[in-house]
Every structure is written in structure tokens, then in C-alpha cells.
Protein backbone atom coordinates (compact mmCIF):
# COMPACT_ATOMS: atom_id res chain seq x y z
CA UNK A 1 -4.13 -11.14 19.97
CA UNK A 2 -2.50 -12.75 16.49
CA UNK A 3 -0.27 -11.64 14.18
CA UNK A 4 -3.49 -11.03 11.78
CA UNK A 5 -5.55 -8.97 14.40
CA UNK A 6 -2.82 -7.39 15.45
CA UNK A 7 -2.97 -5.08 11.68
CA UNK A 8 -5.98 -3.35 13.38
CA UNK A 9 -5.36 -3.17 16.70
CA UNK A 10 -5.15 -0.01 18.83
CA UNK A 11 -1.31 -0.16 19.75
CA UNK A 12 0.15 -3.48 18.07
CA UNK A 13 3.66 -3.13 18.39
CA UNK A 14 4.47 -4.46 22.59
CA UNK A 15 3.01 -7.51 20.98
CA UNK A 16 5.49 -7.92 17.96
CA UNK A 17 8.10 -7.29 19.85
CA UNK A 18 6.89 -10.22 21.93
CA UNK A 19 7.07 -12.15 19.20
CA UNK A 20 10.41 -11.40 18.24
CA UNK A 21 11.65 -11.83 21.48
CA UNK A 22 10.63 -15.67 20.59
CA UNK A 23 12.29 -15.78 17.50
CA UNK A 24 12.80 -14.40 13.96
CA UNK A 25 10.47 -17.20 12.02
CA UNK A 26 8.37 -19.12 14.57
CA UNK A 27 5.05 -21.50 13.24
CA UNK A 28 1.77 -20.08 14.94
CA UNK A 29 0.06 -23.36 15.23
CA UNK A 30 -3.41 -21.26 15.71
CA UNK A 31 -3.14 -19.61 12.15
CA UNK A 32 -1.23 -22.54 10.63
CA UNK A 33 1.52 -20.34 8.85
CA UNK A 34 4.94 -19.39 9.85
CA UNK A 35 5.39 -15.79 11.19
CA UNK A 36 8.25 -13.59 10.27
CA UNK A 37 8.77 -10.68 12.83
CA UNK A 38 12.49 -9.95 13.18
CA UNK A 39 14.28 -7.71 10.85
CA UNK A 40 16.48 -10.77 9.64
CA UNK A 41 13.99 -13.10 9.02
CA UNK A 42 11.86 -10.24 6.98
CA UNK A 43 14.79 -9.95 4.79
CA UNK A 44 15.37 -13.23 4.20
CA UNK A 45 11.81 -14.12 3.38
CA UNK A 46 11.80 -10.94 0.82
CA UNK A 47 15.02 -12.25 -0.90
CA UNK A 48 14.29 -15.79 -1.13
CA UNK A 49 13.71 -16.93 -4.49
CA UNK A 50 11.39 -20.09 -3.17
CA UNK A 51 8.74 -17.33 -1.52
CA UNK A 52 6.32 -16.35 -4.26
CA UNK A 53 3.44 -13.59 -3.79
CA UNK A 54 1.06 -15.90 -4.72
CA UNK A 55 0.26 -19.83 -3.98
CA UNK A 56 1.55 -22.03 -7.00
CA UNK A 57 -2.09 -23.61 -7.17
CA UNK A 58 -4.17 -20.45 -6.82
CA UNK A 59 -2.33 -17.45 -8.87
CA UNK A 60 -5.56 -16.07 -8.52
CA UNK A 61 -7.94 -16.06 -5.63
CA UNK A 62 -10.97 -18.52 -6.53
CA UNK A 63 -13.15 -16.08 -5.60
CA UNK A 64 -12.63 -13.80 -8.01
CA UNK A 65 -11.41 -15.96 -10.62
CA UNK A 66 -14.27 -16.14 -13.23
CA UNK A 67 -14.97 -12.31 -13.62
CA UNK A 68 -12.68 -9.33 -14.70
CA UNK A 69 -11.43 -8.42 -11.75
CA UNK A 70 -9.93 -11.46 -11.38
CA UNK A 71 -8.26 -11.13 -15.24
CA UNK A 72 -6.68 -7.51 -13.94
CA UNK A 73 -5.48 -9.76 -10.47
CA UNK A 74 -3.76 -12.50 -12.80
CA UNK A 75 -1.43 -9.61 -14.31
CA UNK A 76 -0.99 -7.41 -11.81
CA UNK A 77 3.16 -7.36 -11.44
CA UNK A 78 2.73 -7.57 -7.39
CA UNK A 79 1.00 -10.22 -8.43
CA UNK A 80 3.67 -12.23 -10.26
CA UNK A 81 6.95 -13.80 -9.90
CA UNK A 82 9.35 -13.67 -13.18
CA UNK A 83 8.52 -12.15 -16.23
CA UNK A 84 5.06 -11.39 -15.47
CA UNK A 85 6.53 -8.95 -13.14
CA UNK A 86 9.47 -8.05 -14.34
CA UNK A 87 8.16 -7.22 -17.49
CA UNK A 88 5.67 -4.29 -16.42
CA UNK A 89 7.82 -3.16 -13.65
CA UNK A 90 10.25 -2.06 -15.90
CA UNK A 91 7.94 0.12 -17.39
CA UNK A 92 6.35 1.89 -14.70
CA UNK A 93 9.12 2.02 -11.92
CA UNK A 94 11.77 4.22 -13.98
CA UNK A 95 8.97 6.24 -15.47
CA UNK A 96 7.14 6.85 -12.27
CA UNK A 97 10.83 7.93 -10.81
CA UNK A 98 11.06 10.91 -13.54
CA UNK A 99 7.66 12.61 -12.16
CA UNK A 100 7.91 16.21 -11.68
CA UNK A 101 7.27 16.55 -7.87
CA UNK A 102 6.00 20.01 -8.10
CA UNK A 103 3.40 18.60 -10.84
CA UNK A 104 2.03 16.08 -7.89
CA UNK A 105 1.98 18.91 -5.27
CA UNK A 106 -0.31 21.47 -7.79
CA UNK A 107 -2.56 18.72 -8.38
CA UNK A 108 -2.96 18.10 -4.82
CA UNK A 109 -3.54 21.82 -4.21
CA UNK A 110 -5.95 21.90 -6.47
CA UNK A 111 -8.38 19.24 -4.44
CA UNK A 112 -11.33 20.72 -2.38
CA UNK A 113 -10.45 19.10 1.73
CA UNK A 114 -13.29 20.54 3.81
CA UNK A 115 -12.71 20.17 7.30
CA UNK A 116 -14.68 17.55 8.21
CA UNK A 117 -15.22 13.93 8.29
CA UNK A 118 -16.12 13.49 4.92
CA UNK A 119 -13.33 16.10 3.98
CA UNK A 120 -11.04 13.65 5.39
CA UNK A 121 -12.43 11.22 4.07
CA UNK A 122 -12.01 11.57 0.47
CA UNK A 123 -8.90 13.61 1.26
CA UNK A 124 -7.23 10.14 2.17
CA UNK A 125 -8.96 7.94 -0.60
CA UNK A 126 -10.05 9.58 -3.43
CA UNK A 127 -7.39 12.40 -3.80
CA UNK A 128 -4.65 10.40 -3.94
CA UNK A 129 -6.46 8.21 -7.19
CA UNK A 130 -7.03 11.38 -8.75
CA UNK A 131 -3.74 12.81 -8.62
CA UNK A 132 -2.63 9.63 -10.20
CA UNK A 133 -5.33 9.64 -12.83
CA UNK A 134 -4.20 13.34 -13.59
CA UNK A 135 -0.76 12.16 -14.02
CA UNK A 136 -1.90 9.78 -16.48
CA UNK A 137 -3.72 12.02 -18.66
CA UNK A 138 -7.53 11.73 -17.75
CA UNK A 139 -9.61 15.05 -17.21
CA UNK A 140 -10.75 15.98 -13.60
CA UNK A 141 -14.05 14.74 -14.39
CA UNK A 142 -12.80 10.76 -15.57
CA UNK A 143 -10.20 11.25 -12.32
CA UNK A 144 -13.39 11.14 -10.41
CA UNK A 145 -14.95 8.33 -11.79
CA UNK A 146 -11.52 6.40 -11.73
CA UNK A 147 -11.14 7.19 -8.24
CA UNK A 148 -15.03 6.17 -7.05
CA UNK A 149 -14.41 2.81 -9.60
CA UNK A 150 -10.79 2.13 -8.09
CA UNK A 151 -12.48 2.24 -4.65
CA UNK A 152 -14.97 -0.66 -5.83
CA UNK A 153 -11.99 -2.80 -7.32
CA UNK A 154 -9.95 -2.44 -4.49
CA UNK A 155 -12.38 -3.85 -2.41
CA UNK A 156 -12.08 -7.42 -3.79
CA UNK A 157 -8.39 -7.52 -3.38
CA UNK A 158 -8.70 -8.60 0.61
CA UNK A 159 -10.61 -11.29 1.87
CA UNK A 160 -12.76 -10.20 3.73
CA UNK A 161 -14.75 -8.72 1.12
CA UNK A 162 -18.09 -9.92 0.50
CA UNK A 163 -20.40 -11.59 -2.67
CA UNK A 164 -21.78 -8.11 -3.57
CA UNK A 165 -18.51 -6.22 -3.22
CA UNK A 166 -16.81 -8.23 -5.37
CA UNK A 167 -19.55 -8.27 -8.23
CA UNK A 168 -18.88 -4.87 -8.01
CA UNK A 169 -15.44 -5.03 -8.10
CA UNK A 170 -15.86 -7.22 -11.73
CA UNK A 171 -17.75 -4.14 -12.67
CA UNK A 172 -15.56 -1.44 -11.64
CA UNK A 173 -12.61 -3.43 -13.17
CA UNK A 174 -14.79 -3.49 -16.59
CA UNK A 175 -15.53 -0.34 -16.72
CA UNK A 176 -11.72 1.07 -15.80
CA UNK A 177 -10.22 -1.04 -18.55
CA UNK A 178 -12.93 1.01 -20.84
CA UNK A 179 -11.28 4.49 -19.33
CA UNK A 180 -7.87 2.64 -20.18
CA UNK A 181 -8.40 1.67 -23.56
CA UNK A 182 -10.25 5.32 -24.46
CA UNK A 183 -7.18 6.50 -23.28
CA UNK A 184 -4.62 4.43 -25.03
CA UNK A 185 -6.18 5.42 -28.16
CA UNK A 186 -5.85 9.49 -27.52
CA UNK A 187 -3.39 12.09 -26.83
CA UNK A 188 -2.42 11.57 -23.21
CA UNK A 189 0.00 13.05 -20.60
CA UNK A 190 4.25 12.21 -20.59
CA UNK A 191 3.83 10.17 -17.62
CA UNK A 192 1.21 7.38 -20.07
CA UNK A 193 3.83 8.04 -22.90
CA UNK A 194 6.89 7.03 -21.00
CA UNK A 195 5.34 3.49 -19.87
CA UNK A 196 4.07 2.78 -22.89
CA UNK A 197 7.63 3.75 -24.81
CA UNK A 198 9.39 1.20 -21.99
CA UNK A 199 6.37 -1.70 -21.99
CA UNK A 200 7.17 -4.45 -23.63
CA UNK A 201 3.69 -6.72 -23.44
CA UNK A 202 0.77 -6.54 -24.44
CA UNK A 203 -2.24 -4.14 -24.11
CA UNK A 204 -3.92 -5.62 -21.56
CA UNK A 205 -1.69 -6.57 -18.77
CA UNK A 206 -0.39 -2.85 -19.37
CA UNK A 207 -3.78 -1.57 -19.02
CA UNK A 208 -4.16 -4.38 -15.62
CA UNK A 209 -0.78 -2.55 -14.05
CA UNK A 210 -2.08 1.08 -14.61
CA UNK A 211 -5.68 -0.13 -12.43
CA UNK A 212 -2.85 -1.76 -10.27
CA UNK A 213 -1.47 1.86 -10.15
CA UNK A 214 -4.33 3.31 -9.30
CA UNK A 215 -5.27 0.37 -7.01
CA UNK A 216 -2.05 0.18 -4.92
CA UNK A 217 -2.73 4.47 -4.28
CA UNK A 218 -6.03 3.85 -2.75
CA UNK A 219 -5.44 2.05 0.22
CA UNK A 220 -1.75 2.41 1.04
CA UNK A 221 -1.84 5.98 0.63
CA UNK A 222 -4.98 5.96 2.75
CA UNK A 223 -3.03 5.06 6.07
CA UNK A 224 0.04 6.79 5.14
CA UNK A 225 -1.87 10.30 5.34
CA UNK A 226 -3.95 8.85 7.75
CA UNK A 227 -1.24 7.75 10.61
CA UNK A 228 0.72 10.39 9.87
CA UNK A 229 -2.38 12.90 11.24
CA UNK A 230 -2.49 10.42 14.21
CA UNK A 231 1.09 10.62 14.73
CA UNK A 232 0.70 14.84 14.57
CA UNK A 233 -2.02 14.91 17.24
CA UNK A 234 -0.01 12.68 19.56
CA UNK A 235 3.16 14.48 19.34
CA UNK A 236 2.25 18.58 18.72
CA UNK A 237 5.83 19.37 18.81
CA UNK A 238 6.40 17.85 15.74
CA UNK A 239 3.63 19.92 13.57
CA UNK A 240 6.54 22.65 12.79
CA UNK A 241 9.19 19.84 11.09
CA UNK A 242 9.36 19.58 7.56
CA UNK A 243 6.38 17.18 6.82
CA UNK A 244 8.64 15.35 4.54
CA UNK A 245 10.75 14.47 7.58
CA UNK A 246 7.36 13.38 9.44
CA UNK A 247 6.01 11.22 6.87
CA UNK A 248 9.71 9.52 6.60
CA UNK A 249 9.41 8.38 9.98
CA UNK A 250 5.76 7.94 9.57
CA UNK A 251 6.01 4.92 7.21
CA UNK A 252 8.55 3.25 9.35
CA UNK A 253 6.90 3.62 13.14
CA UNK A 254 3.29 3.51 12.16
CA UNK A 255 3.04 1.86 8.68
CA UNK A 256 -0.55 1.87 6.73
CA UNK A 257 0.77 -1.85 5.16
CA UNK A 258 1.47 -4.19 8.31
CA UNK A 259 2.37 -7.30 6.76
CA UNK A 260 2.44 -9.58 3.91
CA UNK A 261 2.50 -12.60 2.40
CA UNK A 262 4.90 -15.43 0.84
CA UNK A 263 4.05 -18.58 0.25
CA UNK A 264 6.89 -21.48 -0.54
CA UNK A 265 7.40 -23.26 -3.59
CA UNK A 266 9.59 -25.81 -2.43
CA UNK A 267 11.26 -26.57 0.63
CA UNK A 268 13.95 -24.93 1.62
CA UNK A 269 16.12 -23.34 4.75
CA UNK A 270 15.09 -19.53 5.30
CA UNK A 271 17.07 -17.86 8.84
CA UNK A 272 17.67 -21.53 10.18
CA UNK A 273 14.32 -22.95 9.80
CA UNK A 274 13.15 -25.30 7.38
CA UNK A 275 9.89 -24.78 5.64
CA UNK A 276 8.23 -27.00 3.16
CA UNK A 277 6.69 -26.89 0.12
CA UNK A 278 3.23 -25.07 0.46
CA UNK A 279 3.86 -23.05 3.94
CA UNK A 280 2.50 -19.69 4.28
CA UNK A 281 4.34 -17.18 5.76
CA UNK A 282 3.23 -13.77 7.14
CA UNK A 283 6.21 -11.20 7.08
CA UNK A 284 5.43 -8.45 9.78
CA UNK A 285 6.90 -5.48 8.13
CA UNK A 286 5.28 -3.52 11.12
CA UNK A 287 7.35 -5.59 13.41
CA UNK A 288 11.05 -5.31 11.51
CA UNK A 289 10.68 -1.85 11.36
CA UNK A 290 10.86 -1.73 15.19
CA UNK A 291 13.39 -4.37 15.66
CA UNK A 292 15.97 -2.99 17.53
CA UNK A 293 18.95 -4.44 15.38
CA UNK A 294 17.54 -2.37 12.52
CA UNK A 295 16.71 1.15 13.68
CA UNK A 296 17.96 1.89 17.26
CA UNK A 297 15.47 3.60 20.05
CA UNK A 298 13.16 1.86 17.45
CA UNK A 299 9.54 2.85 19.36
CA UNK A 300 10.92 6.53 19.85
CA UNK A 301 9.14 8.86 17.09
CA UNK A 302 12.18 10.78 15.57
CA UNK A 303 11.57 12.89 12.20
CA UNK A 304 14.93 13.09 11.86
CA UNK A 305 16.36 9.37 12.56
CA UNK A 306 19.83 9.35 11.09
CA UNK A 307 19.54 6.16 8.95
CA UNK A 308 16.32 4.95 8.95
CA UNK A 309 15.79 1.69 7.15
CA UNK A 310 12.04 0.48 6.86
CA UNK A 311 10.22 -2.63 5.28
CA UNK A 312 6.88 -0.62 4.48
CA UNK A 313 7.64 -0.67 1.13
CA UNK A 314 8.49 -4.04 0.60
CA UNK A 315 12.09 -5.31 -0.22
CA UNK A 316 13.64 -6.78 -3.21
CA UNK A 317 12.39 -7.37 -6.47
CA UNK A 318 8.84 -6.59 -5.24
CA UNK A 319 9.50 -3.47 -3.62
CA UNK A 320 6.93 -0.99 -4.03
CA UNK A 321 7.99 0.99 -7.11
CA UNK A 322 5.74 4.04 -6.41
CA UNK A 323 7.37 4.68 -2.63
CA UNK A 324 8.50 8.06 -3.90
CA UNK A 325 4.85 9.32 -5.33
CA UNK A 326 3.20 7.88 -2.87
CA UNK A 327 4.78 10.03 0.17
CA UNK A 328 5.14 13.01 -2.15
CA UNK A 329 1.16 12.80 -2.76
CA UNK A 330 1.02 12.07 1.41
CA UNK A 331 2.75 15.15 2.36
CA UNK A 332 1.19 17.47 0.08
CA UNK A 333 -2.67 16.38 1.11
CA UNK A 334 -1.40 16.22 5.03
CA UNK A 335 -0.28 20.25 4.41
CA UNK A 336 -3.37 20.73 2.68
CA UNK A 337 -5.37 19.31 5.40
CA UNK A 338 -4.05 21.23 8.24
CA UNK A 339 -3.73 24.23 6.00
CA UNK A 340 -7.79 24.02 5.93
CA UNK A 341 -8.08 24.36 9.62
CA UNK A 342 -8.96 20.50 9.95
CA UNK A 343 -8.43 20.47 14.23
CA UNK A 344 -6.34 17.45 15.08
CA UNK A 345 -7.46 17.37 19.24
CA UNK A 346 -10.78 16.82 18.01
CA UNK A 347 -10.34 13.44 15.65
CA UNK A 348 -11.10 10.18 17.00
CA UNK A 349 -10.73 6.99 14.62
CA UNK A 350 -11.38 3.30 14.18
CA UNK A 351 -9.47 1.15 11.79
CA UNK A 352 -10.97 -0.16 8.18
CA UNK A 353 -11.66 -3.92 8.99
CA UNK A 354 -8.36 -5.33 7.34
CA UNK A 355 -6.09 -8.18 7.64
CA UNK A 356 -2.46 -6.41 6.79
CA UNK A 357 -3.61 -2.64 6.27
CA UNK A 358 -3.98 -0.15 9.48
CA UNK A 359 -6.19 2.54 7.83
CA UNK A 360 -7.97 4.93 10.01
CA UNK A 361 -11.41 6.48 9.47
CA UNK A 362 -12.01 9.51 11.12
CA UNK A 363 -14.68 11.30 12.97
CA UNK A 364 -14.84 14.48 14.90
CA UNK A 365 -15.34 14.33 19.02
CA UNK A 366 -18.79 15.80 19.52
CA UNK A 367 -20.17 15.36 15.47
């Protein structure tokens, strides 16, 4: 076990609490980074000012660099430090907060889930895309084709995707800044109209941070809906709470988004350690979330946890800006599922080959 396989594995979490049992920020000498598992040193890796998303040398990853895919990567705000972030965020965060939660929920309802594996399937990645798209103004038909394209950009954000998955991906990344710009140029919903009235740059890092939208849905939303069916079949007793109370605790016990990383621009001191100029460091969300000193009973499921406080989401200035849409869209296809007679006793799952995301993918005992 790692701190990288660990995303993946069947029960990670005796394992980070080994870890923080050895210390808040310890150096893994076998993955050459520094690993952040306590709640502390989480926080103060978030905060710092010195740990940037992305390396100094390599804003972009070289292997995507030369194609369009890479162009969308180089503006994407979670992508950036400064203005490059700032600048977008403050478009799309407050106008994402002033959705109409009963709009998400209709356009949920209206999605087909059929009760099996391929039900589930596209329940968990390509509804979630499409309610987004459908926010944004395209018609169901384009919300399909931006959710089957997002899937093929997505793929080149980790790295463990391969030559022909990311030559798709430069495709897909084309042919969704096409979508964008068609729909730029029309009559489109309030949710489009609100960014654009707050955006401040130009066209085409606005039109990178609306694929980011769509981008950041896919996956992340994925495990959300997926661990929280998980978390239903282990614990029956909980299928008559409030999903919204379910999905709270959820995100902070089982998180689809493990860990990230932060890599240091100059050395510095972060919880009592110093760390240089170039160091990696993997923050284990996963593991702060069951640090004792943050949430207390931390690897007891409770739905309703008097004041839960969770890292899923990121922390700081890069905090996920779409936490609120993203669970709202998570609860409402998790009621649609079960409401379609999808039999939790009779899943069994593996998770998506990832390095920070713990995504299942479903089949049905016996199929």
C-alpha cells in the first residue's frame, strides 16, 4: 500500500490513519513527495501561498501540451494560481450559487436510469454533464454530445491516460469549444448570461472554464453518486434519511476525490517541516476528513453529524466552487435511481483505475 494506491483500494482509510499516526507531513521516500494526511497539515498546505496547483516549469502537462486540450488545461481556473484563477472564478462561483435547485432536480427527473448496469452507468457520468449542459442553455440533443465529448476530454486530465485517449481528448476539446462558441453567439439560458455579465477575460479562457464545468461534473460527481449507493447497501437503515443528509456525510467518510496535489514554489516552513523549492506534496483529503481532531467518532457513518467539516471540496481559494450543484445533482439522480427499482444487495463494483479519484463501476451479482 501507498498513499497513491491507496485512492483505489477496497477499504483505504486503517491505512491513513496509519499514516497520521506518524505525522501530519512526513516525506515517502518510495514516491519521492511529501504526504499530507492530518487535518492540520491539509489545511496548511491548502492555505499556503508557496503551494501552487501546478509545477512552476510545467503549467501544463507535456503530454498534452501541443494540442487543444492542452490550450483548455492552461486556463482552466483549478488550473491557475492568481489572476488566471481568480479572474474566472469570480464569474462562475456567485453565478453557479444563484441556481434554482428545483430547476437541477426537474432536469434530473427528466433522465431515463434503467435499472441496470448500463443504467447506472450513464446515470453516474453522463447525467450529471447533461444537467449542466441544460443549465447552460444547450438542447437535450447537444447535452448529449457534450456529455459523450466531456467524457473523452476528461480522460486526458490524469496520467494514466494513454496516446489514443488523449488524441481524443484534443478532439473532444475541439469540438466542445465549437458547441461553446455556437452558443456564445445565440440566445442562451440565465445561468450562461450571469457568467458572462460577471467575466471579465476573454472568450476563450471563458469558453476553457465552462468545458472545466462540465469537466469537473464528470468524474467527481461520478463517485459522489456512486459511494453514496455503496454507503446505502452497507448501512440499510439509513435508506429512509433525507438523502441530502446521506450525501453530506457521504462526501466526508467516503469521498469520490481522495487527494491532491501542491507543488512548492519556494522553500518555506508548512506545520513544522521545511520543504524546498520544487517538492511535491500529496494532500490526503480522504485522510483529514477522518482525523479525529476534525470530526469526532470520525469512521462512524452518521447522516446527521452535528458539525461536520470535510476537505472533499478543497479549501481556500481553490475550493471547489460548484460543491452546492454538485450534491444537489447527486441526490436527485441517487432518488431517481432507487426510485427505478435499481436493487442495491445485488451491486458489486471495482474502482475506475485512478490515482486521486475512488469511482466505482458497477455490475449486477449474477449478470
Amino acid at each position: 500500500m501507498d498513499p497513491i494506491i491507496a485512492a483505489t483500494h477496497a477499504d483505504p482509510y486503517p491505512y491513513y490513519a496509519e499514516l497520521r499516526a506518524q505525522g501530519g507531513l512526513t516525506f515517502h521516500h518510495g514516491l519521492k513527495l511529501w504526504v499530507a494526511s492530518s487535518a492540520r497539515a491539509v489545511c496548511a498546505v491548502l492555505a499556503h501561498a508557496d503551494c501552487r496547483v501546478r509545477p512552476l516549469q510545467e503549467p501544463i502537462p507535456k503530454t498534452i501540451a501541443d494540442g487543444m486540450a492542452g490550450q483548455v488545461f492552461g486556463q482552466l481556473m483549478r488550473m491557475n494560481d492568481g489572476e488566471r484563477q481568480r479572474c474566472p472564478r469570480s464569474a462562475i462561483e456567485p453565478s453557479i450559487q444563484l441556481i434554482d435547485l428545483d430547476t437541477v432536480r426537474a432536469l434530473v427527473n427528466t433522465r431515463l436510469i434503467s435499472p441496470d448496469a448500463d443504467g447506472l452507468y450513464k446515470a453516474m457520468f453522463r447525467s450529471p454533464v447533461c444537467v449542466v449542459a441544460a443549465l447552460l442553455g444547450f438542447s437535450p440533443a447537444q447535452c448529449r454530445a457534450i456529455s459523450e465529448l466531456t467524457a473523452d476530454f476528461s480522460a486526458c486530465l490524469s496520467p494514466l491516460s494513454n496516446e489514443l485517449q488523449r488524441a481524443a481528448a484534443h478532439v473532444a476539446a475541439e469540438q466542445l469549444r465549437g458547441y461553446f462558441i455556437e452558443l456564445l453567439a445565440e440566445t442562451h439560458g440565465d445561468l450562461l448570461k450571469a457568467i458572462e455579465q460577471r467575466f471579465a477575460g476573454n472568450e476563450e479562457t471563458l469558453i476553457a472554464n465552462l468545458i472545466g464545468l462540465c469537466s469537473q461534473t464528470f468524474e467527481a460527481t461520478a463517485g459522489l453518486i456512486g459511494n453514496a449507493l455503496i454507503a446505502l447497501q452497507r448501512q440499510p437503515q439509513w435508506r429512509d434519511v433525507p438523502l441530502e443528509r446521506v450525501l453530506a456525510e457521504v462526501q466526508r467518510f467516503d469521498p469520490s476525490v481522495q487527494n491532491t496535489r501542491r507543488f512548492v514554489a519556494q522553500t518555506c516552513e508548512i506545520d513544522g517541516m521545511r520543504v524546498e523549492a520544487g517538492d511535491v506534496i500529496l494532500v490526503l483529503l480522504a485522510s483529514a476528513n477522518r482525523d479525529p481532531l476534525l470530526n469526532e467518532a470520525p469512521d462512524t457513518f452518521l447522516p446527521d453529524r452535528p458539525n461536520r467539516r470535510s476537505f472533499s471540496f478543497g479549501s481556500g481559494v481553490h475550493e471547489c466552487p460548484g460543491q452546492r450543484l454538485a450534491m444537489e445533482i447527486a441526490g436527485a439522480t441517487v432518488r431517481e435511481i432507487l426510485e427505478h427499482g435499481v436493487k442495491l444487495e445485488q451491486l458489486t463494483w471495482h474502482y475506475r483505475p485512478s490515482l486521486n479519484g475512488r469511482i466505482p463501476m458497477f455490475s449486477f451479482v449474477g449478470a
